[in-house]
N, C-alpha and C. Protein backbone atom coordinates (compact mmCIF):
# COMPACT_ATOMS: atom_id res chain seq x y z
N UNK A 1 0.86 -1.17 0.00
CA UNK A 1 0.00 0.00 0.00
C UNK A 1 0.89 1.22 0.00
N UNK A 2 0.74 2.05 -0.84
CA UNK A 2 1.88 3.13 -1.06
C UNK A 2 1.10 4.43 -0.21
N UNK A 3 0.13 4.19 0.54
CA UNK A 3 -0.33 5.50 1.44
C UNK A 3 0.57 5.45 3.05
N UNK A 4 1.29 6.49 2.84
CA UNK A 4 1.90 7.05 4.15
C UNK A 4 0.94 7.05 5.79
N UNK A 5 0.31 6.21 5.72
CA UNK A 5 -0.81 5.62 7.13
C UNK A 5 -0.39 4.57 7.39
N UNK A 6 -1.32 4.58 8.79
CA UNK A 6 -1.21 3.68 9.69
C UNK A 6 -2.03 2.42 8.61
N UNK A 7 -1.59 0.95 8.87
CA UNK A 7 -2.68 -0.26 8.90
C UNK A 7 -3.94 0.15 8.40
N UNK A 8 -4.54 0.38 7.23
CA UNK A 8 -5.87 0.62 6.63
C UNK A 8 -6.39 -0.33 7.95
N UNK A 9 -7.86 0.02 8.63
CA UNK A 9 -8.83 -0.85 8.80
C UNK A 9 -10.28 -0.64 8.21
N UNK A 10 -10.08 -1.81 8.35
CA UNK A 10 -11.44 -2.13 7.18
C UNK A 10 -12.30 -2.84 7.99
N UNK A 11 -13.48 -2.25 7.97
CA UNK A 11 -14.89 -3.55 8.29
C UNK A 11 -15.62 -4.00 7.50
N UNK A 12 -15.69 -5.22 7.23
CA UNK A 12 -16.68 -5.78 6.21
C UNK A 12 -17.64 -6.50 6.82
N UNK A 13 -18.96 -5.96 6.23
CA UNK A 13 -20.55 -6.45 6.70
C UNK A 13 -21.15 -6.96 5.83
N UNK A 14 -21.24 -8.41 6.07
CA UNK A 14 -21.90 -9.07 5.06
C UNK A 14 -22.53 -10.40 5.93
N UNK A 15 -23.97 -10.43 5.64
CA UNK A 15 -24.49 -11.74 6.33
C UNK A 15 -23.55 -12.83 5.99
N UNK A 16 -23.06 -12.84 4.42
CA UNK A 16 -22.72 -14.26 3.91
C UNK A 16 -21.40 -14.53 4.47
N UNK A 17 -20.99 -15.21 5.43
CA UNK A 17 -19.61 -15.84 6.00
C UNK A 17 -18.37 -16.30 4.92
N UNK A 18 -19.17 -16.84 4.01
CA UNK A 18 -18.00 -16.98 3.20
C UNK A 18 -17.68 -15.66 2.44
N UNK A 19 -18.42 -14.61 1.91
CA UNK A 19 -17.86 -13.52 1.71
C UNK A 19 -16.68 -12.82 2.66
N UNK A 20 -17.21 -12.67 3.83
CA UNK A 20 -17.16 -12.20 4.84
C UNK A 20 -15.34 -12.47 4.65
N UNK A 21 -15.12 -13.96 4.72
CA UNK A 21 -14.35 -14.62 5.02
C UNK A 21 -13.00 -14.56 4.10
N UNK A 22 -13.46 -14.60 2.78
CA UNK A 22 -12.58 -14.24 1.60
C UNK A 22 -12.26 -12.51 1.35
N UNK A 23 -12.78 -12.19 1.76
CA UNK A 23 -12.52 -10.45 1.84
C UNK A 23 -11.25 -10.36 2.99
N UNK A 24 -11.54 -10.98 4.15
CA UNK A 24 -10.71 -10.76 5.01
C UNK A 24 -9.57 -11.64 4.69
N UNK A 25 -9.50 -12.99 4.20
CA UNK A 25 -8.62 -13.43 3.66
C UNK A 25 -7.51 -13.18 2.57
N UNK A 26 -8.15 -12.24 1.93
CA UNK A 26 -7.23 -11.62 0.93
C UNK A 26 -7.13 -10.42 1.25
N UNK A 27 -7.40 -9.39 1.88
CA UNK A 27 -7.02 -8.00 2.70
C UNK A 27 -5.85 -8.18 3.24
N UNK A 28 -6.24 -8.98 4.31
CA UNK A 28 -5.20 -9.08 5.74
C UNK A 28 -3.60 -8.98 4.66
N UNK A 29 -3.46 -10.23 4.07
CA UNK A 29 -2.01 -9.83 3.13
C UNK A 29 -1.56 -8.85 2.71
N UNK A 30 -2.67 -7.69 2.03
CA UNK A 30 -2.24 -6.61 1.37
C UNK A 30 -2.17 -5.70 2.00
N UNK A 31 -1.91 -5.91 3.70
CA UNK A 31 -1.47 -4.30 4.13
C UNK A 31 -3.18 -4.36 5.00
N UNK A 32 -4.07 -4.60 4.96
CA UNK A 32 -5.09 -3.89 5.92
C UNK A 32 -5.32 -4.51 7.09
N UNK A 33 -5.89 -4.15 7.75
CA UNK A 33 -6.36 -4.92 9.01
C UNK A 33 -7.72 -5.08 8.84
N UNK A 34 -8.23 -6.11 8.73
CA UNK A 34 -10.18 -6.22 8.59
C UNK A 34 -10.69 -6.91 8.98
N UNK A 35 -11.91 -6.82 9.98
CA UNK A 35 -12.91 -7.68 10.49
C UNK A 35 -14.46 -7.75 10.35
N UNK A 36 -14.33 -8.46 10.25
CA UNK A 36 -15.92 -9.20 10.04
C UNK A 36 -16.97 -8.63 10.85
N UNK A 37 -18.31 -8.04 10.61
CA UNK A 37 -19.88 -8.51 11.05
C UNK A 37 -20.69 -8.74 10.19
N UNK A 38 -21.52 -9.46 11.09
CA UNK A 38 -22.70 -10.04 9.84
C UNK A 38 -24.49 -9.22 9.76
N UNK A 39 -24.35 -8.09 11.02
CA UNK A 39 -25.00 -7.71 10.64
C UNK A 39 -24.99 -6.07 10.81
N UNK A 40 -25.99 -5.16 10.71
CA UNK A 40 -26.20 -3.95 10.32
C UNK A 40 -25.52 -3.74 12.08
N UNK A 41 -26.65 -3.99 12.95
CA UNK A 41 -26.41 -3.27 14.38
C UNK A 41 -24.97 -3.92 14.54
N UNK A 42 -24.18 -4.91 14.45
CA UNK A 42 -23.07 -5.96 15.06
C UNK A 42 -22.16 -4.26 14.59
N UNK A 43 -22.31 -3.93 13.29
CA UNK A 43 -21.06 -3.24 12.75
C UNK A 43 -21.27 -2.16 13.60
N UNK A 44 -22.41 -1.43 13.65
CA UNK A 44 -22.59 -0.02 14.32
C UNK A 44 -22.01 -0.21 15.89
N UNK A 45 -22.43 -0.99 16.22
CA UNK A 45 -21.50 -1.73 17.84
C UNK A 45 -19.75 -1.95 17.67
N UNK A 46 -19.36 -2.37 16.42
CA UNK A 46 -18.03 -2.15 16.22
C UNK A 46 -17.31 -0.81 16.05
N UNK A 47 -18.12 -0.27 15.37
CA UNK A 47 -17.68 1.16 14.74
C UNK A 47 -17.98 2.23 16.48
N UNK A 48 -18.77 1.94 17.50
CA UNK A 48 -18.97 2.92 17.90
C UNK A 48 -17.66 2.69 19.14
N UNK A 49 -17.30 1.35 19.34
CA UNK A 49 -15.85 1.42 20.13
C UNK A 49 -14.25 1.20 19.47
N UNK A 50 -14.12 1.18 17.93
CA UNK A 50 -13.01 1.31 17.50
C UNK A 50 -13.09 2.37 15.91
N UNK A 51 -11.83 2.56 15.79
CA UNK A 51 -12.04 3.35 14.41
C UNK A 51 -11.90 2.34 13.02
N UNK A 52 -12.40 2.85 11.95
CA UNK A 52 -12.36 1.88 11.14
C UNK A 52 -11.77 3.16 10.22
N UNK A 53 -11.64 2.70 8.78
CA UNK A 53 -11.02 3.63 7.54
C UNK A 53 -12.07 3.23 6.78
N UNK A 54 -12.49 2.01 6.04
CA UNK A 54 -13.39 1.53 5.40
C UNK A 54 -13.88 1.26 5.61
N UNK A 55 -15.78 0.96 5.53
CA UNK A 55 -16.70 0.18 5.75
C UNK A 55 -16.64 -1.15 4.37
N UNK A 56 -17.21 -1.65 4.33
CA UNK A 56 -17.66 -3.16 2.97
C UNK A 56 -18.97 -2.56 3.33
N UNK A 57 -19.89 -2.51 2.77
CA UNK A 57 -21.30 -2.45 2.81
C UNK A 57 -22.25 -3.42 2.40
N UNK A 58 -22.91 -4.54 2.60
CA UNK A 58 -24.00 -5.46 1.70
C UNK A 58 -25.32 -4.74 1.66
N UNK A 59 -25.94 -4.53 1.30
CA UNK A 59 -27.44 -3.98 1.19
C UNK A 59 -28.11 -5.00 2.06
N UNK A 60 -28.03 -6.32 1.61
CA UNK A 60 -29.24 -7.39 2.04
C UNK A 60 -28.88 -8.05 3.20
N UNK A 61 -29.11 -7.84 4.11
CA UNK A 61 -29.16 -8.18 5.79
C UNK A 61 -30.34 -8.16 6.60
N UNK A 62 -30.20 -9.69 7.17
CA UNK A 62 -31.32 -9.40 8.54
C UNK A 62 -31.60 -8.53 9.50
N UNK A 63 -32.42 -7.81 9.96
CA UNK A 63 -32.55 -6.46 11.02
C UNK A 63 -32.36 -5.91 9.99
N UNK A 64 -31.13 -4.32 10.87
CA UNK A 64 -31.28 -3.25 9.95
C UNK A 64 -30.18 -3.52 8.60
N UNK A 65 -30.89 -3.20 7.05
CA UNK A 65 -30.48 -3.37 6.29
C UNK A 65 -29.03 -2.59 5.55
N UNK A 66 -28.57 -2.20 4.67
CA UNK A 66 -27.30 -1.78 4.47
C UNK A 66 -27.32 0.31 4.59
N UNK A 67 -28.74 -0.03 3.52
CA UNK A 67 -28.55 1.41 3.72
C UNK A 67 -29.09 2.07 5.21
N UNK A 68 -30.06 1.57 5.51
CA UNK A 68 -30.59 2.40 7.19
C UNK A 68 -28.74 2.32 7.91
N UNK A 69 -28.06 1.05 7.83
CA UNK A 69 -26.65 1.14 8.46
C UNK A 69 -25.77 2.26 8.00
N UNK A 70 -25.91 2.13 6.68
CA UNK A 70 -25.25 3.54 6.09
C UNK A 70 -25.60 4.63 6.85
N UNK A 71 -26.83 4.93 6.44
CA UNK A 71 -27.65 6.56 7.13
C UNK A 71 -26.72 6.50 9.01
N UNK A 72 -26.82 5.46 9.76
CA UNK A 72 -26.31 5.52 10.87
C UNK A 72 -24.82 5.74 10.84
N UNK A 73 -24.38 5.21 10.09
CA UNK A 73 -22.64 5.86 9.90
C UNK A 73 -22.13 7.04 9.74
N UNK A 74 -23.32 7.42 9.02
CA UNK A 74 -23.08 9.28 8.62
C UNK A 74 -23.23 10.17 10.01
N UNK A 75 -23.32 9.29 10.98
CA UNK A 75 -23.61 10.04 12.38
C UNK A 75 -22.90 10.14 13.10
N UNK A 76 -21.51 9.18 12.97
CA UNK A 76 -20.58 9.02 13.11
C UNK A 76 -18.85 9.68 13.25
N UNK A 77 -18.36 10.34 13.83
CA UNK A 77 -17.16 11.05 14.09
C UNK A 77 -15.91 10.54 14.27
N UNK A 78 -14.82 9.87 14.01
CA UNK A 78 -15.20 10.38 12.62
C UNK A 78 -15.46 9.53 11.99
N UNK A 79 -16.03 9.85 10.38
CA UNK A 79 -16.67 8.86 9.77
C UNK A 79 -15.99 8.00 9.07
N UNK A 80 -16.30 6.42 8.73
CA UNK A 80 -15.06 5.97 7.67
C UNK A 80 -15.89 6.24 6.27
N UNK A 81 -14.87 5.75 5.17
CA UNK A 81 -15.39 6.17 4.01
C UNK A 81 -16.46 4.50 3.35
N UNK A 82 -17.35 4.57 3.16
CA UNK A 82 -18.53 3.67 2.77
C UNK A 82 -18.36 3.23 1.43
N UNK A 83 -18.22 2.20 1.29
CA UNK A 83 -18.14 0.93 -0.16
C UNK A 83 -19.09 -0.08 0.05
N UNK A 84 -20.45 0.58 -0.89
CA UNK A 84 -21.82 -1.09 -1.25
C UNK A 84 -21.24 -2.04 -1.81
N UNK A 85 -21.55 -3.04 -1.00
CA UNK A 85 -20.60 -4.16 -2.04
C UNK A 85 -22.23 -5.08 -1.85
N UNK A 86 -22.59 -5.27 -2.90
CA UNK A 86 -23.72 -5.59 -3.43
C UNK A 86 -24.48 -6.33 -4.66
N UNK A 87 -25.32 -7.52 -4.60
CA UNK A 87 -25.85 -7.88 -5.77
C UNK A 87 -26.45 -6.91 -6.42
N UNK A 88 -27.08 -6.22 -5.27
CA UNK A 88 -28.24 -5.37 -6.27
C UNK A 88 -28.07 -4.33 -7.15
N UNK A 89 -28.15 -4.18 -8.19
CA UNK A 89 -27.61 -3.38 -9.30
C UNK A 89 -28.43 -2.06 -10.10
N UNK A 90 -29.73 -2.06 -9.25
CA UNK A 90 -30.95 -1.10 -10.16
C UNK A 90 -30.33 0.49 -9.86
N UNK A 91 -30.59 1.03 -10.94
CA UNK A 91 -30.34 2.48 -10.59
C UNK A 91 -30.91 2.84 -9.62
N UNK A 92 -32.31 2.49 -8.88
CA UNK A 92 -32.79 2.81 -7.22
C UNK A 92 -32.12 2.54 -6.50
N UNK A 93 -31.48 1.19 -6.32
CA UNK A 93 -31.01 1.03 -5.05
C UNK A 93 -29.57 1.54 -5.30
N UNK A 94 -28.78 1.97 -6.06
CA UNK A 94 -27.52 2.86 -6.31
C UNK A 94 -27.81 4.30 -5.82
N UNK A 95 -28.82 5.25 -6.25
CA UNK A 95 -29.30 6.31 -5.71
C UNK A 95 -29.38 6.13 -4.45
N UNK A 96 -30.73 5.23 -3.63
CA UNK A 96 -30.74 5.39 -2.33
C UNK A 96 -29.24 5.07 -1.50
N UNK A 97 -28.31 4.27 -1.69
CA UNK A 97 -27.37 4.01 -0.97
C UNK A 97 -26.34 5.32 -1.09
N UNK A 98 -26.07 5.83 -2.23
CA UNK A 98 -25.74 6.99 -2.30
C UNK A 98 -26.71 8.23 -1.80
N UNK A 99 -27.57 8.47 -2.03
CA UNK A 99 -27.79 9.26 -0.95
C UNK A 99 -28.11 9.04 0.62
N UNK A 100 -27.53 7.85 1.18
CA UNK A 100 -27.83 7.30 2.66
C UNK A 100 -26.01 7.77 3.03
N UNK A 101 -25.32 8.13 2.08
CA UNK A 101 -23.91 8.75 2.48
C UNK A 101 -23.07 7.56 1.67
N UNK A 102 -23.13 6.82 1.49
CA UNK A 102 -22.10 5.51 0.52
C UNK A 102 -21.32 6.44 -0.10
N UNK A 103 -20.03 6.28 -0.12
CA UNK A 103 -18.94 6.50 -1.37
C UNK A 103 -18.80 6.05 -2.21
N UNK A 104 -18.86 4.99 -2.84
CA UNK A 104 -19.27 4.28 -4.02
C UNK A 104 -19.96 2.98 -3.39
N UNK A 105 -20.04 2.28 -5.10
CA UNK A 105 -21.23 1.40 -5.18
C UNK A 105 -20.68 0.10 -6.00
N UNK A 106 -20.40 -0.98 -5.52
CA UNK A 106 -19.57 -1.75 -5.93
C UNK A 106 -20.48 -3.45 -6.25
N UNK A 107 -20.98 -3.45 -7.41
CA UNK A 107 -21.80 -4.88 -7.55
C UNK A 107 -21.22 -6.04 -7.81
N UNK A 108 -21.76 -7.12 -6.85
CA UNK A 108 -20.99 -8.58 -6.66
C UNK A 108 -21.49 -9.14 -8.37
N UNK A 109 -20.63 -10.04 -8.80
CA UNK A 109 -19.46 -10.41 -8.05
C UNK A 109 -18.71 -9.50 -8.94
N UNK A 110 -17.39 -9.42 -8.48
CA UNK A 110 -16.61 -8.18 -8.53
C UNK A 110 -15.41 -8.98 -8.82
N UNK A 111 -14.54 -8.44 -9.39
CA UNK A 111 -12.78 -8.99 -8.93
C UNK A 111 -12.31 -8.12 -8.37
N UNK A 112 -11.38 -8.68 -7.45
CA UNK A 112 -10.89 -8.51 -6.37
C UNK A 112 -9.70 -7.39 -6.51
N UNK A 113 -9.13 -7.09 -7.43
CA UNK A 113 -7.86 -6.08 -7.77
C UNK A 113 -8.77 -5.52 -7.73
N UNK A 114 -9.94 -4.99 -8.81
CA UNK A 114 -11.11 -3.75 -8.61
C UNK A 114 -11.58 -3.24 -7.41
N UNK A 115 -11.80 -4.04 -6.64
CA UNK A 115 -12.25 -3.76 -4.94
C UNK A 115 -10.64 -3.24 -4.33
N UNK A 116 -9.48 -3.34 -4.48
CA UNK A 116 -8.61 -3.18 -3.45
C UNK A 116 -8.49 -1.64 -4.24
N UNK A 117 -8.32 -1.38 -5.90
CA UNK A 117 -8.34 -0.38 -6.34
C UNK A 117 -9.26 0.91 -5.72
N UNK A 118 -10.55 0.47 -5.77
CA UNK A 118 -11.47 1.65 -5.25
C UNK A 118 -11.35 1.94 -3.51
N UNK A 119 -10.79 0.77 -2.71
CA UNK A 119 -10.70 0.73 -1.18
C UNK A 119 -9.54 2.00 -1.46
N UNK A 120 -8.30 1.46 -2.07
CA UNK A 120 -7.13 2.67 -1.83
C UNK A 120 -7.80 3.89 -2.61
N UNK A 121 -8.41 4.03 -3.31
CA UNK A 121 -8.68 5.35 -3.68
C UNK A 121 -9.50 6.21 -2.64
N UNK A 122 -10.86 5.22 -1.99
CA UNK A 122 -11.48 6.10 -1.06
C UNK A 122 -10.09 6.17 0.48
N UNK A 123 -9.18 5.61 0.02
CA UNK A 123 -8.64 5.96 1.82
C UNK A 123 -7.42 7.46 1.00
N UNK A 124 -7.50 6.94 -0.17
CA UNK A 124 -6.56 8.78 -0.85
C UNK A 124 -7.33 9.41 -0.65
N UNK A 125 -8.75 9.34 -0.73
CA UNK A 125 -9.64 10.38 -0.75
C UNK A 125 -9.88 10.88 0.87
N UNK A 126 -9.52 10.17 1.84
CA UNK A 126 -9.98 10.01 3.25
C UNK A 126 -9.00 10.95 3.70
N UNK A 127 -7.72 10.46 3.36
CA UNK A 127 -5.99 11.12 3.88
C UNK A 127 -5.37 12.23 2.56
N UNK A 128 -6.50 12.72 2.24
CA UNK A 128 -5.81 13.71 0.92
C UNK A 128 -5.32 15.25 1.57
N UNK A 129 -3.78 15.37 1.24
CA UNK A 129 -3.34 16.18 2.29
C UNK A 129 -3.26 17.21 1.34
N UNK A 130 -3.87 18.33 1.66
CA UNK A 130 -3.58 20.02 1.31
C UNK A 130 -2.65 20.58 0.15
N UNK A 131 -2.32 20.73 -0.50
CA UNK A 131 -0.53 20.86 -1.37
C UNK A 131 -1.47 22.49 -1.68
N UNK A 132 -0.38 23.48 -0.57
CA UNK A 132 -0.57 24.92 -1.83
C UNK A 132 -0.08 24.85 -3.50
N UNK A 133 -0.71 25.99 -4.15
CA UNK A 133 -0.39 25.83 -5.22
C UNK A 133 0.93 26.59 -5.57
């Protein structure tokens, strides 16, 4: 990871375990630190006693769903930067997740260089330092 930070952490929320599982399995190597919940409240309970850099986002979860979790992140101080990682693909549910605060919108299945690409871009975008002109 060529960003001058600490250990990216990453949370990934996804009911499905084996997602869950292969995300963190191939992260952990490349430099991040990332852990698992499976659901909407589990993450908001993670996020409200440690800091994270990235969220993973799923839309489709038992209880509260991806975006109501989103909308609750935006409440958040500070906030991490939000990635849908998602089957669902309709221009509605891209709008609503973006406007629930999401940073981008990322539809399964995906390859995996593409996902680490857009993770380091939203953490350039997170740690983008000042340069006068």
């Amino acid at each position: 990871m060529e960003l001058n930070t600490p250990q990216p952490k990453i949370l990934i929320v996804d009911d499905d375990l084996s997602v869950s599982t292969v995300l963190r399995l191939t992260l952990t190597p490349l430099g991040f630190e990332a852990k698992g919940a499976s659901t909407g409240e589990q993450a908001l309970a993670l996020l409200s006693t440690g800091h994270y850099d990235v969220v993973l986002l799923d839309i489709n979860m038992p209880g509260m769903d991806g975006i109501e979790t989103c909308k609750e992140i935006q409440r958040l101080s500070p906030r991490p930067a939000v990635l849908m990682l998602t089957v669902r693909d309709s221009d509605d549910d891209k709008a609503k997740a973006l406007e629930a605060g999401a940073n981008d919108y990322i539809t399964k299945p995906f390859r995996l260089p593409h996902l680490v690409e857009r993770i380091q871009a939203a953490l350039r975008e997170r740690y983008r330092e000042v340069v006068p002109n």
